[in-house]
Every structure is written in structure tokens, then in C-alpha cells.
Protein backbone atom coordinates (compact mmCIF):
# COMPACT_ATOMS: atom_id res chain seq x y z
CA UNK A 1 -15.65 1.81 3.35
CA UNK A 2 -17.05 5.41 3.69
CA UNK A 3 -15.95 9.13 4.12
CA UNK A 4 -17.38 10.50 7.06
CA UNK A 5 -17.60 14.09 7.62
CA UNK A 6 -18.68 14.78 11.61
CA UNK A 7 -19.05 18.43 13.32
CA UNK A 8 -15.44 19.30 14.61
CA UNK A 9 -17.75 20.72 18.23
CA UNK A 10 -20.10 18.01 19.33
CA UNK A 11 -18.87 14.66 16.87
CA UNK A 12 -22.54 14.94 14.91
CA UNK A 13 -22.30 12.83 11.37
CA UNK A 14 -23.03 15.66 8.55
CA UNK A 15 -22.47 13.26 5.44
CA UNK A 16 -21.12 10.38 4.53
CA UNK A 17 -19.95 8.85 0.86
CA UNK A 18 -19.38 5.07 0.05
CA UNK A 19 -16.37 4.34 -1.39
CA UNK A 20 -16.82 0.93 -3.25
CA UNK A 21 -13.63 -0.23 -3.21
CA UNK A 22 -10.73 0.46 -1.70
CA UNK A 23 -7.45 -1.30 -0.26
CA UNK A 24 -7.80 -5.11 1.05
CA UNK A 25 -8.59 -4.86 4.52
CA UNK A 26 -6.60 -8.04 5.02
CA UNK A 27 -3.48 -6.05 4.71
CA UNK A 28 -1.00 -6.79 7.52
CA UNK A 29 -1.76 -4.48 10.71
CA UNK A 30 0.59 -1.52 11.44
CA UNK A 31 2.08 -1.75 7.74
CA UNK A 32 0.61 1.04 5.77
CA UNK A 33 0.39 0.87 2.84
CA UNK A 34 1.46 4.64 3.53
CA UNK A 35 0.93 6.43 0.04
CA UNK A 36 -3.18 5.90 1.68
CA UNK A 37 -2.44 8.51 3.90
CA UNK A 38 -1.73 10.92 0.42
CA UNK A 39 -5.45 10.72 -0.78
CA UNK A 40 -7.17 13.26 1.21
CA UNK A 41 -6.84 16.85 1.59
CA UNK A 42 -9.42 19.63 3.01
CA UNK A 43 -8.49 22.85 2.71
CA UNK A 44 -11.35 25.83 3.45
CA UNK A 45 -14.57 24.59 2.15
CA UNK A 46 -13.73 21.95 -0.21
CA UNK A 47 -12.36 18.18 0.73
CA UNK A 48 -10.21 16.96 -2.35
CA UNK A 49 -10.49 12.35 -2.26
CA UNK A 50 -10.36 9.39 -4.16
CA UNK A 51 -13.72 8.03 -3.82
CA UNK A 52 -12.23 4.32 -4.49
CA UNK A 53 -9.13 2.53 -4.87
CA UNK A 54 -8.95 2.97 -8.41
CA UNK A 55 -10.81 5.99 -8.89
CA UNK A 56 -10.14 9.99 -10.19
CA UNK A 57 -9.97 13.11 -7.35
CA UNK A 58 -13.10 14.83 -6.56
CA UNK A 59 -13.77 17.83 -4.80
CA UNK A 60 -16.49 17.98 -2.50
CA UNK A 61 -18.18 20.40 -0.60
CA UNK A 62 -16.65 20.19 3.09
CA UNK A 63 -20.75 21.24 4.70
CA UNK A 64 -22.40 18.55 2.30
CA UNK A 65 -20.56 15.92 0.66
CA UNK A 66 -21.82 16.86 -2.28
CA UNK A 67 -19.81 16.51 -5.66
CA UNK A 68 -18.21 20.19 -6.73
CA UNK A 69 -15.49 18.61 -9.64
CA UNK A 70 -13.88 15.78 -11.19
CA UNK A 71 -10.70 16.05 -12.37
CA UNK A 72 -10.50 14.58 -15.83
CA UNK A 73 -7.80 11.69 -16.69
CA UNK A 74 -7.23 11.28 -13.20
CA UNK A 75 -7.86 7.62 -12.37
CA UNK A 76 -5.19 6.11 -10.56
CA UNK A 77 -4.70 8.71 -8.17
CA UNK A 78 -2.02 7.80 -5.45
CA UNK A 79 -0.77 10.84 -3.63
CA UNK A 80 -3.00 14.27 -3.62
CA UNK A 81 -1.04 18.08 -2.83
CA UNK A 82 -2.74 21.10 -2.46
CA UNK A 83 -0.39 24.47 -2.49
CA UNK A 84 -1.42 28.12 -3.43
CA UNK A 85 -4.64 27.32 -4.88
CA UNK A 86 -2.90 24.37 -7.20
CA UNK A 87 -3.16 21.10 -6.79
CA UNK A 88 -0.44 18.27 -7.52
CA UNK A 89 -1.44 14.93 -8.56
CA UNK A 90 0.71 11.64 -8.47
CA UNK A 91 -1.44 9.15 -10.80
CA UNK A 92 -0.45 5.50 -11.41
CA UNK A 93 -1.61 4.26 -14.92
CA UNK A 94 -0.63 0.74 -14.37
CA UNK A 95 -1.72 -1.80 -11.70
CA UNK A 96 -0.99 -1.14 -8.24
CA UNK A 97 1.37 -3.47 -6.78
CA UNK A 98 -0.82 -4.17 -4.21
CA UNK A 99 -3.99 -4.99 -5.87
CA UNK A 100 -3.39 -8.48 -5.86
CA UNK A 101 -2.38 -8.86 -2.43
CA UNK A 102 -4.29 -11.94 -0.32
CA UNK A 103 -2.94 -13.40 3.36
CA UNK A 104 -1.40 -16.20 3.12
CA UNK A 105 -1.03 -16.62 7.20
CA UNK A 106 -3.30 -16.47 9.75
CA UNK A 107 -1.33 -14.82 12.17
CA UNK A 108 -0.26 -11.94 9.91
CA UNK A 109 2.62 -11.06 6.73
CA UNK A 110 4.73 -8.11 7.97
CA UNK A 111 7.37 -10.17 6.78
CA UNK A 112 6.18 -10.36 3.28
CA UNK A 113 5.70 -6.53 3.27
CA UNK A 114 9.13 -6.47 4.21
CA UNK A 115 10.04 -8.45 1.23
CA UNK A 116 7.60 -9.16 -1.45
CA UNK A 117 5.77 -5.67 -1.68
CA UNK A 118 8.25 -2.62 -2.89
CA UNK A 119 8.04 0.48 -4.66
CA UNK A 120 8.16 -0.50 -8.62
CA UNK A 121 10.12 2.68 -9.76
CA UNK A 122 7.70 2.90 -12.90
CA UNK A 123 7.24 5.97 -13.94
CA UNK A 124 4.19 8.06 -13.12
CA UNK A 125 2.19 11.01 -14.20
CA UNK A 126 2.88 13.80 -12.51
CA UNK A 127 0.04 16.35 -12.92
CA UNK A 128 -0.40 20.40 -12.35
CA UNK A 129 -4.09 21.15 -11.56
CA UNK A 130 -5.93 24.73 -11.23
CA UNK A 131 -8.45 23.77 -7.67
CA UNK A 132 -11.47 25.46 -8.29
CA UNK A 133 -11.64 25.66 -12.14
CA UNK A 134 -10.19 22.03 -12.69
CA UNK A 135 -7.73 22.94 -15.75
CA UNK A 136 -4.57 21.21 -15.83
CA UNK A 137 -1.83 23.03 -16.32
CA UNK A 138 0.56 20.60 -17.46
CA UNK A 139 1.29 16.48 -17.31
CA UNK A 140 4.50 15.15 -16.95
CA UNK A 141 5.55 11.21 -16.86
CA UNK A 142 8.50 10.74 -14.64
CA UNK A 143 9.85 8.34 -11.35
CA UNK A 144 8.45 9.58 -8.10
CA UNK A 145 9.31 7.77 -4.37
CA UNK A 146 6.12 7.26 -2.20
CA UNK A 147 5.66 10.27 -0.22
CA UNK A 148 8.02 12.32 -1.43
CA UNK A 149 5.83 14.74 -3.76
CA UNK A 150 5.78 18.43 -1.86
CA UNK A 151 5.16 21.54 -3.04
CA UNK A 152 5.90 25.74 -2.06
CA UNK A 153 3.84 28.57 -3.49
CA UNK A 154 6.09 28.02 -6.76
CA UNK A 155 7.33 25.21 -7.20
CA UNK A 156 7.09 21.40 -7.01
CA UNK A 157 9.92 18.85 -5.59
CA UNK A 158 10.14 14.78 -5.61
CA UNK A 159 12.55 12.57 -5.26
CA UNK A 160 13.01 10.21 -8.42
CA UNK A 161 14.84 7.46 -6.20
CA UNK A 162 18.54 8.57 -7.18
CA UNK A 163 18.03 12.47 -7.04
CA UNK A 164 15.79 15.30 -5.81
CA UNK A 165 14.01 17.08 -8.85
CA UNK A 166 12.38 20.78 -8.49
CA UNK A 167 10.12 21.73 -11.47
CA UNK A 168 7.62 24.71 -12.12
CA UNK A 169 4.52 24.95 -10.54
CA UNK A 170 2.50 26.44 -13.18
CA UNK A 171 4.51 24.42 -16.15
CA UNK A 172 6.44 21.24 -15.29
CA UNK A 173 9.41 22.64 -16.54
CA UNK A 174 12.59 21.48 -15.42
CA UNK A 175 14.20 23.48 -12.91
CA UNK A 176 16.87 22.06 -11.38
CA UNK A 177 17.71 18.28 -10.01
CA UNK A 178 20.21 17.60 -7.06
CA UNK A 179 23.39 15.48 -7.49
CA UNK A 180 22.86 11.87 -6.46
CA UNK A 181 21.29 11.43 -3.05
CA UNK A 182 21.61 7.78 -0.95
CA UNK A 183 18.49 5.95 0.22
CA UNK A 184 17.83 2.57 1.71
CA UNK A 185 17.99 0.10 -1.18
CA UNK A 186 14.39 -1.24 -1.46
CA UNK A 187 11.24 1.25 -0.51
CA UNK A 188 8.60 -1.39 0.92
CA UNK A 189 5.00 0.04 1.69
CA UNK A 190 5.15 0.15 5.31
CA UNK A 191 7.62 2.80 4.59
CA UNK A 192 8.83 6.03 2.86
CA UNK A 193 11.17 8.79 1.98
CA UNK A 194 10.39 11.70 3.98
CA UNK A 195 10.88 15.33 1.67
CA UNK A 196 9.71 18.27 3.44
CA UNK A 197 10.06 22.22 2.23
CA UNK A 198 10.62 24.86 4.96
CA UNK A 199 11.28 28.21 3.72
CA UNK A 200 14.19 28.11 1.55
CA UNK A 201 15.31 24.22 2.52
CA UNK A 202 14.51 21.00 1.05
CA UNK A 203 14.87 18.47 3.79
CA UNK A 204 15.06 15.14 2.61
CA UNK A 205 15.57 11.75 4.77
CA UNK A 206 15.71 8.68 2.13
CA UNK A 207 16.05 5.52 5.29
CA UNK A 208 19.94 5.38 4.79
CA UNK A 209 19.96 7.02 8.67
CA UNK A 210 21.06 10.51 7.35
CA UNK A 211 19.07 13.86 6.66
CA UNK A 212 20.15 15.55 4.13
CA UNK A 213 19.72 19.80 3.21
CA UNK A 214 19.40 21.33 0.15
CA UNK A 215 18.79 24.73 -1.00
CA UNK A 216 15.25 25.61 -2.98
CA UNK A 217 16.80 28.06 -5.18
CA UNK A 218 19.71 25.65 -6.98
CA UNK A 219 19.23 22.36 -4.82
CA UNK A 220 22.97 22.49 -3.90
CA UNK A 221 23.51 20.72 -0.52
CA UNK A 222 24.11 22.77 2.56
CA UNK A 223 24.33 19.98 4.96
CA UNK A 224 24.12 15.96 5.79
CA UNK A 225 24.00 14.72 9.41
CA UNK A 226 23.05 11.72 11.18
């Protein structure tokens, strides 16, 4: 496994940085795991990664690869958000669900990820990082769905897998959490909850085949359709 950085105008390689371990490769085709997709963010000159499966966030230069900062007490990183200069950090303690996983047919196990491999609903760190100095702000442990973890210039929303929870950017404080909102029953890694902030709407989508909107300010719902 490696992180390749390549000119955006001709495709030239410019660096490249070996990640040592990472997820099983054996992992059914076209299944995720989709919280992989959370563990790398550029923004300007800097590239924010995991450089294993395991491992903290690091920022690296975006020209050179090179290392810029490690984030301390950041191993177990699963899902990465930048916003406003802050970044948001979804860190798994524990074992990954998935780090034991091995095929057990030759012709592929969609149907185990279906059934065998689901979201443990053990609580997590949530962490408030400054980007370029690398203080945290604040730690928090609390339930977060895969995918779920967004952000505004303010503020910081997740859904806990029975409500949608705003807190303080800059604090973790409590700000406000939604009344119960319906989701599919199990959340399997070839899936997620979709949460998504525009302006002053939450829009949240939790596989129960309805949308839901709420309102940033109080999280009251304004609307549910199809």
C-alpha cells in the first residue's frame, strides 16, 4: 500500500509514502468498508492521512510528502474532518471489527458483510483539533454512526444511532440533540448513514428510505419525505 501524490497537469509521481499496513485486501469487492473513504483530506498545502490501518493522523506537505505534524493520542483514527481551520477526529480505541476478517470462499463474502460485519455502537472518541498548531481543543467519548461526523464553521453534528447530536466546535459542549430519528436496523460496512450540513439544514438519510430535515440552530425537524 502507498500514498501517491502525482501532478494534477501531466500525471508525473511527486512522492510517494508506504503505508505498512492497512485493510485486508481480501475484503469482498464492491463492499467498502466505507469509513476508508474518511481517512484522507487535502486542503491548500497540507494532506491530513492515516499512514496505516492502525496508525495516528499526520499532516504532510501536499509538494513533498514530507511529515509537517502528528497529532498526539490519535491512533485509531477512523474518519478525518477538516472545517474552518479545525479538524475533527473519530478515533476507535478498541479493535476494529474488521481486523480479523479472512475469506472463507473463493468466489467472494458479500453475504457475510451483509451479516456478520456491523457497526458495534461502542463508543468512540470524538476529538477537536487546532490544523496547523496540533492542540486539541477538547476529547469527548460518545456513539458515532459510520459516516455521519460533519462539521460547519461552528459547530460539529453526528448521529449517535438513535438521535442527531450538535456540539461546539471549539469545546465539545453539548448543544442540542434531535428527538429520536429511524434508521435501518443493522449498519453493515458496505454501508452508511448519510448526514450532510447545507447552510442552516442538517440533512440526514439513516437507510429506513426517508430523508429527514432538521434545523442547525435547535435541530427541530422541518421536514421528512420519501
Amino acid at each position: 500500500w502507498m500514498l501517491v501524490a502525482r501532478d494534477a497537469f501531466n500525471g508525473k509521481v511527486l512522492w510517494k509514502r508506504a503505508i505498512n499496513k492497512w485493510h485486508s485486501h481480501l475484503w469482498p469487492l464492491k463492499s467498502g468498508p466505507t469509513q476508508l473513504a474518511r481517512r484522507l483530506v487535502a486542503h491548500k498545502d497540507r494532506v491530513y492521512v492515516t499512514l496505516g490501518i492502525d496508525a495516528p493522523l499526520t499532516a504532510l506537505d501536499a509538494a513533498t510528502g514530507k511529515t509537517v505534524h502528528a497529532y498526539k493520542d490519535t491512533a485509531g483514527t477512523e474518519e478525518i474532518i477538516f472545517s474552518n481551520g479545525n479538524l475533527y477526529l473519530l478515533v476507535n480505541k478498541g479493535k476494529s471489527a474488521l481486523s480479523k476478517f479472512a475469506p472463507q470462499n473463493n468466489v467472494g463474502d458479500q453475504a457475510r458483510v451483509r451479516k456478520e460485519f456491523l457497526w458495534n455502537q461502542q463508543p468512540r472518541l470524538l476529538m477537536g483539533f487546532n490544523a496547523d498548531s496540533g492542540i486539541r481543543y477538547w476529547k469527548k467519548e460518545t456513539k458515532v454512526a459510520p459516516l455521519t461526523l460533519s462539521a460547519n464553521a461552528k459547530q460539529v453534528f453526528f448521529y449517535d444511532g438513535e438521535k442527531v447530536d450538535c456540539v461546539d466546535g471549539m469545546t465539545g459542549e453539548a448543544v442540542w440533540k434531535s428527538v429520536p430519528v429511524a434508521r435501518r436496523p443493522n449498519v453493515t460496512f458496505n454501508f452508511g448513514p448519510k448526514l450532510v450540513i447545507y447552510n442552516d439544514i442538517v440533512l440526514f438519510a439513516g437507510g429506513d428510505r426517508k430523508m429527514r430535515a432538521l434545523a442547525v440552530k435547535d435541530g427541530k425537524q422541518l421536514w421528512e419525505a420519501p
